[in-house]
Protein backbone atom coordinates (compact mmCIF):
# COMPACT_ATOMS: atom_id res chain seq x y z
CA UNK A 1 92.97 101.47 125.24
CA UNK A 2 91.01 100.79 121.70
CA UNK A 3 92.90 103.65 120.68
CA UNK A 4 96.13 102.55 121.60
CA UNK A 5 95.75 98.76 119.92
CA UNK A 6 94.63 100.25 116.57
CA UNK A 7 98.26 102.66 116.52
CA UNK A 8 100.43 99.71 117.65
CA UNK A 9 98.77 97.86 115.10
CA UNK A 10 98.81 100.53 112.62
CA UNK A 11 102.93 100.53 113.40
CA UNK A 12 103.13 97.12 112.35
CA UNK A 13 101.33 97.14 109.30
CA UNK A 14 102.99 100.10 108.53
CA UNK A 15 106.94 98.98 109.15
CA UNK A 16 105.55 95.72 107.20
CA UNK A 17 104.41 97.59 104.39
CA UNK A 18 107.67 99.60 104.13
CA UNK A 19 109.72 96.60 104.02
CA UNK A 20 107.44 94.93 101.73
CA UNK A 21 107.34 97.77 99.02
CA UNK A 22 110.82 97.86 99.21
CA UNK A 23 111.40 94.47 98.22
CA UNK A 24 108.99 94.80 95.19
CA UNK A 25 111.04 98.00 93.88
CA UNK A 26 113.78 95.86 94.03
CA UNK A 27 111.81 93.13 92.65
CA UNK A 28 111.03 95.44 89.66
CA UNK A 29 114.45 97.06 89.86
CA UNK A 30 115.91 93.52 88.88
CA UNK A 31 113.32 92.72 86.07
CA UNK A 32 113.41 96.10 84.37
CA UNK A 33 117.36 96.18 84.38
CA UNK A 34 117.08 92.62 82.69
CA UNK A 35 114.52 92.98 80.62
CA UNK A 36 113.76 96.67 79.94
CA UNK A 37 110.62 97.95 79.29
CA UNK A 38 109.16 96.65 76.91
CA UNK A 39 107.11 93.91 74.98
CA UNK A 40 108.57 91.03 76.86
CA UNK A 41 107.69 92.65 80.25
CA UNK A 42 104.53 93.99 78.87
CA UNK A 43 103.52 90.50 78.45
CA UNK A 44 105.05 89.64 82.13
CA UNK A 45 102.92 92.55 83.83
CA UNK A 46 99.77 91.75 81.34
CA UNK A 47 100.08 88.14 82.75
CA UNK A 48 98.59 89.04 86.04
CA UNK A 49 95.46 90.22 84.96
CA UNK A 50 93.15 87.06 84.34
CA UNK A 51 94.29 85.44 87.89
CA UNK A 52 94.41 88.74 89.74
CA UNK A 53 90.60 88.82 88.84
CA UNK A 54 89.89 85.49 89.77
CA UNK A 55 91.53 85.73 93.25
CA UNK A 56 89.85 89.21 94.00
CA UNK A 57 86.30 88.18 92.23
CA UNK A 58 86.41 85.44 94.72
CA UNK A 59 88.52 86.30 97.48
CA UNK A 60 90.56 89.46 97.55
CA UNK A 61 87.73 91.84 97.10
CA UNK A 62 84.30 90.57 97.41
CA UNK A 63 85.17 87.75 100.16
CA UNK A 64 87.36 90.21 102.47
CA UNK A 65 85.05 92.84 102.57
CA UNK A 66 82.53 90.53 103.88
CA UNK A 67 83.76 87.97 105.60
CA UNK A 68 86.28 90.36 108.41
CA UNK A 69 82.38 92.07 109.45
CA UNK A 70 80.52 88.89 109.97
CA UNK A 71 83.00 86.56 111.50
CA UNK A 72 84.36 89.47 113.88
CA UNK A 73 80.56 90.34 114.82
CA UNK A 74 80.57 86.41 115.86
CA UNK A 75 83.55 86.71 117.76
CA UNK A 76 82.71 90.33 119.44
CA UNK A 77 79.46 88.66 120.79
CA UNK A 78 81.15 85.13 121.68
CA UNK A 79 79.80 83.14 119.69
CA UNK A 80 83.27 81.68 118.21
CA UNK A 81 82.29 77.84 117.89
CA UNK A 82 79.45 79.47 115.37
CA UNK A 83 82.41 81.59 113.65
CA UNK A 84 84.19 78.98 112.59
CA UNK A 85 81.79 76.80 111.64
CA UNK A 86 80.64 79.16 109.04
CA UNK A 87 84.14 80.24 107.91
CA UNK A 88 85.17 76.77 107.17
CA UNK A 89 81.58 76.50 105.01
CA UNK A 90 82.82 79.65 102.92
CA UNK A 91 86.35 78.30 102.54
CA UNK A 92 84.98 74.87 101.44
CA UNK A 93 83.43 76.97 98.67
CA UNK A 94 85.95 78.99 97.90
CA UNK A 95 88.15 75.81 97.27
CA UNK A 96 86.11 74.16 95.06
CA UNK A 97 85.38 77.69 93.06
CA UNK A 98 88.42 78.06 92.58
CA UNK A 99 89.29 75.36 91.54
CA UNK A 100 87.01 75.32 88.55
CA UNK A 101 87.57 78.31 88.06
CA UNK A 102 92.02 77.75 87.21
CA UNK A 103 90.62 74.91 85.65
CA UNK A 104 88.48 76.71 82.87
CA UNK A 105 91.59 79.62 82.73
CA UNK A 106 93.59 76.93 81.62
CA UNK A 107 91.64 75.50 79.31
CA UNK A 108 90.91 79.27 77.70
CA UNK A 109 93.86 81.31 78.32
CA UNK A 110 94.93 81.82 74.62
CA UNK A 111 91.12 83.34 73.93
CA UNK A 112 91.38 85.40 77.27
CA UNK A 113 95.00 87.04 76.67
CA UNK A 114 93.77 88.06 73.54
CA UNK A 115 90.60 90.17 74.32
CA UNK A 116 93.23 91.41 77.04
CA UNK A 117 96.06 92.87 74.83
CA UNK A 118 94.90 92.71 71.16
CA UNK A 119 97.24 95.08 70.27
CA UNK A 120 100.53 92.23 70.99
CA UNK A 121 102.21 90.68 68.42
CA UNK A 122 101.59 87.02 68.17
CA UNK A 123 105.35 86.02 69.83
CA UNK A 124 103.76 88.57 72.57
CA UNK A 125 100.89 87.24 73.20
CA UNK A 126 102.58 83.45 72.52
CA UNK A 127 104.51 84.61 75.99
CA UNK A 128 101.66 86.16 78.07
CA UNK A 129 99.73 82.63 77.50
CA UNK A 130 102.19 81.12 79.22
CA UNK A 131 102.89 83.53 82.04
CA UNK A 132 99.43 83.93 82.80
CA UNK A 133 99.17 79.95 83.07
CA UNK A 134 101.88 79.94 85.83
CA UNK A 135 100.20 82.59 87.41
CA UNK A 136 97.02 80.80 87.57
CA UNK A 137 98.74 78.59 90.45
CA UNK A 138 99.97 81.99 92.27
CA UNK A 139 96.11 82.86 92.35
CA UNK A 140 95.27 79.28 94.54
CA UNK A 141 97.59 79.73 97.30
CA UNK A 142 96.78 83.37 97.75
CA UNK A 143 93.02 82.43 97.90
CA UNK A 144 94.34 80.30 100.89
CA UNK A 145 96.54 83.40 102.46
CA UNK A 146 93.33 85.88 101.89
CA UNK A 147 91.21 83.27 104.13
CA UNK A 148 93.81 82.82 106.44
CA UNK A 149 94.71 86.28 106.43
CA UNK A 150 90.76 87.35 107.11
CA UNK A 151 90.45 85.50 110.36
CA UNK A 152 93.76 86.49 111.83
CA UNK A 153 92.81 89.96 111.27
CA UNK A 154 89.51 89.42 112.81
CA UNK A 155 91.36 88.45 116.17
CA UNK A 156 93.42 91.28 115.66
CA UNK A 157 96.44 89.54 114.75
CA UNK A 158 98.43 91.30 111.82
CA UNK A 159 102.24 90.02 112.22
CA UNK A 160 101.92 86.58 110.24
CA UNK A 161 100.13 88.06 107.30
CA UNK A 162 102.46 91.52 107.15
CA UNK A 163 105.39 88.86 107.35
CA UNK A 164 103.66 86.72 104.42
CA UNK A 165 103.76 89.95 102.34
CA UNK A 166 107.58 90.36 102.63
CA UNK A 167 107.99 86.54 102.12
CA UNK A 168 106.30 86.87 98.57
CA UNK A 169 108.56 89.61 97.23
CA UNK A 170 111.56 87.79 98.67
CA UNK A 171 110.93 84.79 96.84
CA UNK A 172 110.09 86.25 93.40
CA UNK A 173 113.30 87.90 93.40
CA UNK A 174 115.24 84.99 94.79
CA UNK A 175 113.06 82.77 92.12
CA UNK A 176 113.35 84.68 89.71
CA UNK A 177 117.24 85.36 89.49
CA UNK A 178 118.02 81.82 90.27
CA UNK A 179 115.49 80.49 87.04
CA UNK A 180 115.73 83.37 84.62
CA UNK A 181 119.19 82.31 83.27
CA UNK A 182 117.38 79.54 82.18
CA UNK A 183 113.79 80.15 81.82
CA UNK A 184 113.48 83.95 81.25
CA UNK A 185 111.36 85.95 82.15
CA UNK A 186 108.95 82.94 83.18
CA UNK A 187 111.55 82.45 86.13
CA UNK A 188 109.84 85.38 87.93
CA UNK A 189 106.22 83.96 87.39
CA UNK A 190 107.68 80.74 89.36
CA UNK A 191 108.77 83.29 91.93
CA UNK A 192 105.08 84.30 92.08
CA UNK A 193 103.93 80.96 92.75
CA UNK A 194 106.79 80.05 95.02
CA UNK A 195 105.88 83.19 97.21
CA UNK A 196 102.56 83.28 97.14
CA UNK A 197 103.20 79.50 99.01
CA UNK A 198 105.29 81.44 101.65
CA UNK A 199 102.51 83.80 102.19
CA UNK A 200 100.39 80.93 103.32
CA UNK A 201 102.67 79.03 104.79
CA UNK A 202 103.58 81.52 107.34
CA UNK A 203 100.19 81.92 108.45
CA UNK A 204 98.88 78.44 108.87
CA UNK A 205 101.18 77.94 111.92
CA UNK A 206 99.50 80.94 113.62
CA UNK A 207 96.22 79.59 112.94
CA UNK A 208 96.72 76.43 114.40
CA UNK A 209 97.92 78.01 117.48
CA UNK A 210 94.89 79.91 117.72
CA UNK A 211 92.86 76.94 117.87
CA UNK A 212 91.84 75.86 114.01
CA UNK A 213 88.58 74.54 113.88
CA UNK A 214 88.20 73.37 110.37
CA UNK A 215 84.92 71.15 109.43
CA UNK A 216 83.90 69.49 106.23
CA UNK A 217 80.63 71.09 105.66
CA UNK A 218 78.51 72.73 102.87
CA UNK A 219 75.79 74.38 104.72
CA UNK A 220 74.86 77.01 102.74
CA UNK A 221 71.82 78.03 105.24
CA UNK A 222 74.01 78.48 107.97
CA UNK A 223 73.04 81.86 109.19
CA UNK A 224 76.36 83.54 109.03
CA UNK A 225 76.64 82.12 105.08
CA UNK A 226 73.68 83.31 104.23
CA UNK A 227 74.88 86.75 105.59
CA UNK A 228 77.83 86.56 104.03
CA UNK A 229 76.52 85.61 100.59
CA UNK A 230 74.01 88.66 101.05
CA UNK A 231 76.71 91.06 101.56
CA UNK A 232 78.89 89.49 99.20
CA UNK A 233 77.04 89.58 95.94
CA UNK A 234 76.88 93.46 95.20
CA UNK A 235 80.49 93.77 96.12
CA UNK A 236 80.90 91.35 93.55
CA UNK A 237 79.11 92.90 90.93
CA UNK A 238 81.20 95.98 91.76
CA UNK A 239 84.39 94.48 91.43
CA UNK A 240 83.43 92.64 87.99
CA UNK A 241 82.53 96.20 86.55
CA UNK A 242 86.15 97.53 88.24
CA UNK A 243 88.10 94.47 86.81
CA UNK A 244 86.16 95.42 83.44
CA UNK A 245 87.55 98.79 83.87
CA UNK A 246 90.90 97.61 84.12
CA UNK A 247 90.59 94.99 81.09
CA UNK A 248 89.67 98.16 79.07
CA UNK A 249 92.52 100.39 79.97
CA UNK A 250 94.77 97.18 79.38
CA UNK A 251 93.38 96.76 75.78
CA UNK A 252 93.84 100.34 75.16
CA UNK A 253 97.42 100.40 76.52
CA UNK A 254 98.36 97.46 74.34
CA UNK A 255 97.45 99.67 71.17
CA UNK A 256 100.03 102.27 72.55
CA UNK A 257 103.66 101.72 71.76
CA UNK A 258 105.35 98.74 73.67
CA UNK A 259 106.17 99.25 76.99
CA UNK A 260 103.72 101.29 78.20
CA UNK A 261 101.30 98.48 79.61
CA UNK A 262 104.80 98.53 81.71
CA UNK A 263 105.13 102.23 81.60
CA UNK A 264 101.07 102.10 83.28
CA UNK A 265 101.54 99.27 85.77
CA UNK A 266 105.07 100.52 87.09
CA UNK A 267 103.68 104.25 87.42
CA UNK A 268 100.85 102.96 89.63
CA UNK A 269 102.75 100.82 91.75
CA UNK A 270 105.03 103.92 92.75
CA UNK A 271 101.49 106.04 93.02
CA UNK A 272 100.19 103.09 95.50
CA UNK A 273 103.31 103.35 97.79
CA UNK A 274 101.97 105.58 99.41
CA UNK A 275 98.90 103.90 99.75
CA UNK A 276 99.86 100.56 100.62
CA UNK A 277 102.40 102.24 103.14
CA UNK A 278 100.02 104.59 105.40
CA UNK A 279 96.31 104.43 103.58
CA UNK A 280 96.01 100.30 103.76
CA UNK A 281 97.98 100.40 107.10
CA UNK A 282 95.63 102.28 108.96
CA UNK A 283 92.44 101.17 107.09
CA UNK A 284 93.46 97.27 108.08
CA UNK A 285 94.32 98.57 111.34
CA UNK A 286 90.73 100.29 112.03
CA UNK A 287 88.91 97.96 110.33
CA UNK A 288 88.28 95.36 113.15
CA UNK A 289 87.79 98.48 115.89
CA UNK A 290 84.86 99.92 113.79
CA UNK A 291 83.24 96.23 113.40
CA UNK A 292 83.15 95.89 117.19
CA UNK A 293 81.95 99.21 117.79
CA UNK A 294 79.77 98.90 114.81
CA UNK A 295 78.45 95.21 116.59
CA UNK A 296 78.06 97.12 120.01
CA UNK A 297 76.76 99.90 118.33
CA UNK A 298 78.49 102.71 119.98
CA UNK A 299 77.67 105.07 117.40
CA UNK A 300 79.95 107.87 118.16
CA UNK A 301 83.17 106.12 118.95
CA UNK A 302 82.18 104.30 115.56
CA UNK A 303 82.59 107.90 114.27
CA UNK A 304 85.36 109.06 116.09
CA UNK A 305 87.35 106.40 115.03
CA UNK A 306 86.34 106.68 111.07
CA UNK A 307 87.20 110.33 111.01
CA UNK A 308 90.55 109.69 112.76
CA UNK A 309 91.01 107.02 110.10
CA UNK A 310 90.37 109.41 107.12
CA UNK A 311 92.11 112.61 108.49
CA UNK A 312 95.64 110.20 109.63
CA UNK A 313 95.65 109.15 105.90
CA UNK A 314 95.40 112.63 104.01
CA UNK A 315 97.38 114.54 106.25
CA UNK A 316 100.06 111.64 105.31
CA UNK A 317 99.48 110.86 101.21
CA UNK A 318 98.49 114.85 99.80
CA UNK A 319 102.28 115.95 100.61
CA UNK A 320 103.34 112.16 99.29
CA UNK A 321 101.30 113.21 95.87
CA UNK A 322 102.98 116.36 95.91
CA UNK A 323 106.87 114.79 96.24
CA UNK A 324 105.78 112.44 93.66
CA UNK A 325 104.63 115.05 91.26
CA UNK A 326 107.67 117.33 91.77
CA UNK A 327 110.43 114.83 91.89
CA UNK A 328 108.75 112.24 89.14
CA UNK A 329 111.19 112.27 86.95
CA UNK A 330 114.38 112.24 89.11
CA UNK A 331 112.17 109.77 91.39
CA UNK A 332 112.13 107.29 88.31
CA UNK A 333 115.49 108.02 87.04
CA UNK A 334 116.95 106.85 90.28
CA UNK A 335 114.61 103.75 91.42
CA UNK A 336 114.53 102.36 87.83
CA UNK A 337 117.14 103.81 85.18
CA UNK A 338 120.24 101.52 84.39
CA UNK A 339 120.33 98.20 82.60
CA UNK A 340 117.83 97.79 79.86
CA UNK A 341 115.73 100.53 81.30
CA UNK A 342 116.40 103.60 78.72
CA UNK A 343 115.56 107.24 79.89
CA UNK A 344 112.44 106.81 77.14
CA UNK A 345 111.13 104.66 79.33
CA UNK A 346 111.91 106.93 82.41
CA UNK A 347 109.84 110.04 80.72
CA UNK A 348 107.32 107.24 79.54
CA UNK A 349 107.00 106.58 83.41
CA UNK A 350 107.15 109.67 84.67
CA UNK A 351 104.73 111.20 82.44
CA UNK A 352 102.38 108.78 83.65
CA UNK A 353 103.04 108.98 87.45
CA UNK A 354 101.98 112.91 87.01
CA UNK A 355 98.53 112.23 86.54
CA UNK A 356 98.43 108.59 88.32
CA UNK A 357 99.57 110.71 91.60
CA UNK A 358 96.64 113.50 91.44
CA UNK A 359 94.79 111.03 92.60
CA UNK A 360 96.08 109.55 95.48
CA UNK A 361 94.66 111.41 98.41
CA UNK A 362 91.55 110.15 97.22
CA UNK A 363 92.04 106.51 96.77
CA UNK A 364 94.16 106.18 100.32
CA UNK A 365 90.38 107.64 101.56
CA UNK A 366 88.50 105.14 99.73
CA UNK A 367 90.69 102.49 102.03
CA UNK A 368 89.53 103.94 105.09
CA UNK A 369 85.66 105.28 103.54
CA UNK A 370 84.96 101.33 102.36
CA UNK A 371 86.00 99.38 105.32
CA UNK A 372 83.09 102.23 107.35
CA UNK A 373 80.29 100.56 105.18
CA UNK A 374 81.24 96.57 105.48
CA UNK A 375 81.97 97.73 109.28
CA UNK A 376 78.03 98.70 109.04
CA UNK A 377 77.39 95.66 107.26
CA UNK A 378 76.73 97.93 103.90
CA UNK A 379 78.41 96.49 100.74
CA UNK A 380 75.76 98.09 98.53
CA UNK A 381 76.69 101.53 98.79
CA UNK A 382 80.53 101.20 98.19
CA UNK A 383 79.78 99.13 95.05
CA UNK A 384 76.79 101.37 93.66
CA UNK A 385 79.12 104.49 93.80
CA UNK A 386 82.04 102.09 92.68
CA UNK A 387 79.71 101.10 89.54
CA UNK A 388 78.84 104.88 88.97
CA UNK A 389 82.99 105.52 89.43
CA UNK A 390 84.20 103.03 86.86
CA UNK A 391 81.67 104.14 84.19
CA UNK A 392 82.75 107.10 84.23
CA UNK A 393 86.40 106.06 84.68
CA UNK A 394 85.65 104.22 81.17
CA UNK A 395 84.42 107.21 79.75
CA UNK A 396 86.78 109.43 80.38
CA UNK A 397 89.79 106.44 79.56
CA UNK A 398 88.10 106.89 75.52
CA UNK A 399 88.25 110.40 75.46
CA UNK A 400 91.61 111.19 77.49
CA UNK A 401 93.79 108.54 75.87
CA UNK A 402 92.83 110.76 71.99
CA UNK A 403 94.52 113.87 73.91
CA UNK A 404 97.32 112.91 76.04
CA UNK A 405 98.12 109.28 75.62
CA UNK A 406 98.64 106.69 78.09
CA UNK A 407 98.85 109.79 80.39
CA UNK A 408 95.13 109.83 79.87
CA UNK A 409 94.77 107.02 81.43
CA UNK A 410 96.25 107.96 84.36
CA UNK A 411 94.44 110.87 84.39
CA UNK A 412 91.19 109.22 83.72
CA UNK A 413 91.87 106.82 87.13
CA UNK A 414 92.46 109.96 89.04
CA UNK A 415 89.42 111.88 88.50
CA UNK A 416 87.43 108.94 88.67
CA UNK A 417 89.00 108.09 92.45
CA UNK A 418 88.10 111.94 93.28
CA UNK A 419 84.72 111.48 92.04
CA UNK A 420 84.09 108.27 93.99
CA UNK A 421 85.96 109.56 97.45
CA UNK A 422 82.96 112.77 97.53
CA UNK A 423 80.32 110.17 96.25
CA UNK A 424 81.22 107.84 99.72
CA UNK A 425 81.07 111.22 101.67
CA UNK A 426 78.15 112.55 100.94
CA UNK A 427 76.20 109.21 101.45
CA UNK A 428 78.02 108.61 104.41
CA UNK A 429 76.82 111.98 106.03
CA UNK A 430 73.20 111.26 105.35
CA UNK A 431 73.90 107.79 106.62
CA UNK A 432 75.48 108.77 110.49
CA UNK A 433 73.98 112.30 110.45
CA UNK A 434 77.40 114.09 110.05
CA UNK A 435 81.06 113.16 110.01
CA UNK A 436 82.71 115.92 111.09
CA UNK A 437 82.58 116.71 107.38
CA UNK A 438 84.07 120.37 108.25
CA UNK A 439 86.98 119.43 110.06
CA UNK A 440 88.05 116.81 107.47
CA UNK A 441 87.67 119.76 104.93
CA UNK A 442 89.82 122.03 106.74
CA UNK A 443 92.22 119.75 107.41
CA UNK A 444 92.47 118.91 103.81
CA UNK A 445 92.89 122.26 102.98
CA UNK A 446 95.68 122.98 105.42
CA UNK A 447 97.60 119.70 103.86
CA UNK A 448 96.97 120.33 100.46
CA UNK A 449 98.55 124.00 101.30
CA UNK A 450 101.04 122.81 102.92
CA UNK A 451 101.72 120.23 100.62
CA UNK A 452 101.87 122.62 97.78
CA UNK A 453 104.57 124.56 99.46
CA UNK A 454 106.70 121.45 100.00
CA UNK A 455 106.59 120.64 96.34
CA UNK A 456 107.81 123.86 94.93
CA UNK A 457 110.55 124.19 97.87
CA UNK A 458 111.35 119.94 96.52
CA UNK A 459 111.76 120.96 93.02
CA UNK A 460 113.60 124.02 92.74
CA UNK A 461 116.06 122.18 94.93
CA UNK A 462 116.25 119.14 92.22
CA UNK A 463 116.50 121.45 89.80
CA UNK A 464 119.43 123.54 91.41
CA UNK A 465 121.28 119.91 92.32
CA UNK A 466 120.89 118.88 88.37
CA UNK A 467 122.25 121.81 87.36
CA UNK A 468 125.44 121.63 88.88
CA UNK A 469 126.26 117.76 89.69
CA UNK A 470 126.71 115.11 86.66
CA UNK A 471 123.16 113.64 87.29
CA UNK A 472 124.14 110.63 85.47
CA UNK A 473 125.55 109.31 87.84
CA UNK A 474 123.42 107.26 90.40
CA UNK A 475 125.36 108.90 93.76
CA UNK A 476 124.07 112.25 92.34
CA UNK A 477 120.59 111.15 91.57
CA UNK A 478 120.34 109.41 95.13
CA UNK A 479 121.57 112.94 96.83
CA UNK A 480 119.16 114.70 94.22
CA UNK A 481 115.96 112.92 95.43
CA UNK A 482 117.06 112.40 99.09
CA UNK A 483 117.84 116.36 99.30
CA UNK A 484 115.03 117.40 97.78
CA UNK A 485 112.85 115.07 99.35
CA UNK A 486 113.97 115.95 102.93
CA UNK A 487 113.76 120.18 102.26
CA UNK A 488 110.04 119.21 101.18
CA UNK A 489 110.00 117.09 104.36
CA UNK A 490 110.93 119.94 107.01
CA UNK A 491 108.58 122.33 105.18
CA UNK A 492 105.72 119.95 105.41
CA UNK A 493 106.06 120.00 108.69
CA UNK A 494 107.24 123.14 109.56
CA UNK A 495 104.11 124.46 108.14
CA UNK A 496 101.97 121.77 110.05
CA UNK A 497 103.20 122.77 113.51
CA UNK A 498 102.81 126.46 112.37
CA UNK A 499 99.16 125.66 111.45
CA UNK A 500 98.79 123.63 114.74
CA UNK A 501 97.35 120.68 112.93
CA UNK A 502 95.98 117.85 114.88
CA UNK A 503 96.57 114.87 112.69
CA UNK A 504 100.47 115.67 113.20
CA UNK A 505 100.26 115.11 116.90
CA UNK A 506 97.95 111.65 115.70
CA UNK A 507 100.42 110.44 113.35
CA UNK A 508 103.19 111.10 115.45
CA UNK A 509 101.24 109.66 118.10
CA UNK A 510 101.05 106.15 116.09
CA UNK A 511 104.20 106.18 115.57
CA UNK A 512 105.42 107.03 118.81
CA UNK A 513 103.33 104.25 120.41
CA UNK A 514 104.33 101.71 118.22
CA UNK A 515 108.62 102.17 118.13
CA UNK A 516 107.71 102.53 122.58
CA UNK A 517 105.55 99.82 123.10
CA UNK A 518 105.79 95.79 122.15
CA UNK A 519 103.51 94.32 119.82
């Protein structure tokens, strides 16, 4: 029955996700063909970084991570008047730290953007100042959806905050084209704000509903804040050394030629489909099973369910890395080529995306291997291997970047996500006693076989289709992708049935249950 919540909620997430990435392609579509790629949306894409760190140093990261454990570990031993007495504690905190927090952003931005992206010009950075102080109201509201979002999750509710996602890319497009005639490029950063609202909005109704129980209070020894705060602090040392990580590769990438901070940031967004589509889906999904079991302590479901987690996800992202590796360059051609967007920038992008996408079976892991320590109420050994990660992610940004450019980068993020993935395994092993560790390793090496296969078979079919169609047109690019795309597809699993590989029969099991069943 546990088993058959976590795939209808896995569904969910995952339709929501689908529908949510493709509203930000198209929200990217529309900015790119407007704007290109370049200085001007260098400085739009640059203008999310001193916010973005705000919300996750305070929410996003260090806050979820911790919070989802210990209020679900409340509610799985009824104890739900105690629940939400302590999360309305944290959010009263959270408020007023943020708060101060916009307020001192505001009052340094210039300062900030400028240890950010030296390498701008001053009309550059001129323009990122005053994205980044739209933004700064973008990173309020979502501080409200990420609480919000946290206890809905913890009753196993997922609908209102999947819907809030495709509300927020909705309204930055809608935003954005109805205020750019006049504003610019600053229309879309109101189209931040204006969904980031939405995202709240929609889940505050659901909240009441389940029986809101906000109090005024700043008791900081309540037993479930001082749990919280415990857990809390070395995920947010880890996440100030990650957001360091990115501030370096951002001041790097503004040194580069303009465009590819854009070139980076668009690159990894089409790396993190996958990601955001199956990894995050099924990590959010299992994440509220394995603190319940964790709280119960049924040690081997606890297991059972993390290995399911892990296995699901590679089985679904190594033959994802491998389409995105073959078909890179008629992948970006298609999604993003027309307007303002030149096919420099396409190459810029795809160049990128090759090394970005090496590393994506290993971050979609990382989804599922994190959420197995804050289920065990262990935040320290995600961030000490995170720590160890992003050193050496620094490292290797300095010496890649002298040999292969802002595809260094890339590269530099990939090995580092590798390196972390077999750092959480190990320690998890000695941790439980065993994981299964050689079944996940012979499944991997089935998919990444497999996977292999399927991207030869997808590009020698792109290149046959370029060869004889007028690829500049966008019909022939759609049937180039699509065809190729689909042979790898059948291969893939072809191959998987051939090899009798269990995670097919899980997957299709998820899916199955969730297009058969109501929600």
């Amino acid at each position: 029955m546990e088993g058959q919540r976590v795939a209808k909620a896995a569904g969910l997430i995952m339709i929501s996700m689908v529908v949510s990435r493709i509203l930000g392609y198209l929200r990217d579509v529309v900015i790119y063909a407007q704007f290109g790629q370049n200085r001007i949306t260098d400085a739009y894409n640059a203008a999310f970084s001193v916010p973005d760190f705000l919300y996750m140093l305070l929410v996003g990261g260090a806050l979820s991570s911790s919070f989802i454990p210990v209020f679900s570990s409340y509610i799985a031993t009824e104890r739900e008047k105690e629940a939400w007495e302590m999360a309305s504690i944290v959010f009263n905190v959270i408020m007023v730290l943020m708060v101060v927090g916009i307020s001192l952003g505001l009052i340094y931005t210039p300062k900030l953007i400028y240890l950010l992206v030296p390498g701008f010009n001053p009309a550059s950075l001129e323009l990122t100042v005053m994205l980044t102080r739209i933004m700064f109201a973008q990173a309020f509201f979502m501080a409200l959806s990420g609480m919000s979002m946290g206890i809905l999750n913890s009753y196993k509710h997922f609908f209102a905050p999947a819907l809030g996602s495709v509300l927020y890319n909705l309204a930055i497009i809608a935003v954005g084209l109805l205020l750019s005639p006049l504003l610019g490029i600053a229309g879309f950063s109101v189209g931040v704000v204006v969904g980031a609202m939405l995202n709240f909005g929609v889940q505050l109704p659901v909240l009441i509903r389940m029986g809101l129980r906000y109090r005024f209070s700043f008791n900081l020894t309540h037993p479930g804040v001082r749990k919280l705060g415990s857990l809390m602090l070395p995920v947010l040392i880890g996440l100030s050394v990650t957001q360091f990580n990115l501030f370096v590769n951002q001041n790097l990438a503004s040194t580069l030629a303009p465009g590819i901070v854009a070139a980076l940031r668009t690159a990894q967004r089409l790396m993190q489909l996958p990601i955001g589509v199956f990894a995050i889906a099924v990590a959010v999904a299992v994440f509220p099973t394995l603190t319940s079991q964790a709280a119960r302590k049924e040690r081997e479901q606890f297991k059972h369910t993390m290995s399911l987690g892990i296995r699901s996800v590679i089985f679904l992202t190594v033959p994802a890395a491998a389409g995105l590796i073959s078909l890179r360059v008629p992948i970006v051609r298609l999604l993003f080529e027309q307007g303002k967007f030149t096919p420099q920038a396409t190459q810029a992008t795809a160049y990128a995306l090759l090394f970005y996408s090496l590393g994506l079976f290993a971050y979609s892991a990382i989804q599922v291997l994190n959420r197995v320590f804050y289920a065990l109420h262990d935040t320290r050994t995600p961030v000490t291997g995170g720590v160890l990660t992003i050193l050496l992610n620094i490292y290797l940004n300095f010496v890649l970047i002298k040999k292969l450019g802002h595809g260094g980068l890339a590269l530099a993020y990939s090995v580092a996500g590798i390196f972390n993935m077999m750092l959480l395994l190990f320690i998890l092993k000695r941790k439980l006693g065993g994981i299964n560790g050689y079944q996940m390793l012979f499944s991997f090496v089935k998919s990444l076989f497999a996977a292999s296969v399927m991207g030869l078979c997808s590009y020698v079919v792109a290149s046959y289709i370029e060869q004889v169609t007028d690829i500049s047109l966008k019909i022939n690019q759609a049937l180039q992708v699509f065809a190729a795309a689909g042979a790898g597809m059948i291969v893939y699993i072809l191959l998987a049935l051939i090899f009798r590989m269990e995670e097919a029969t899980m997957v299709m099991g998820i899916l199955k249950r969730r297009f058969s069943r109501p929600v």
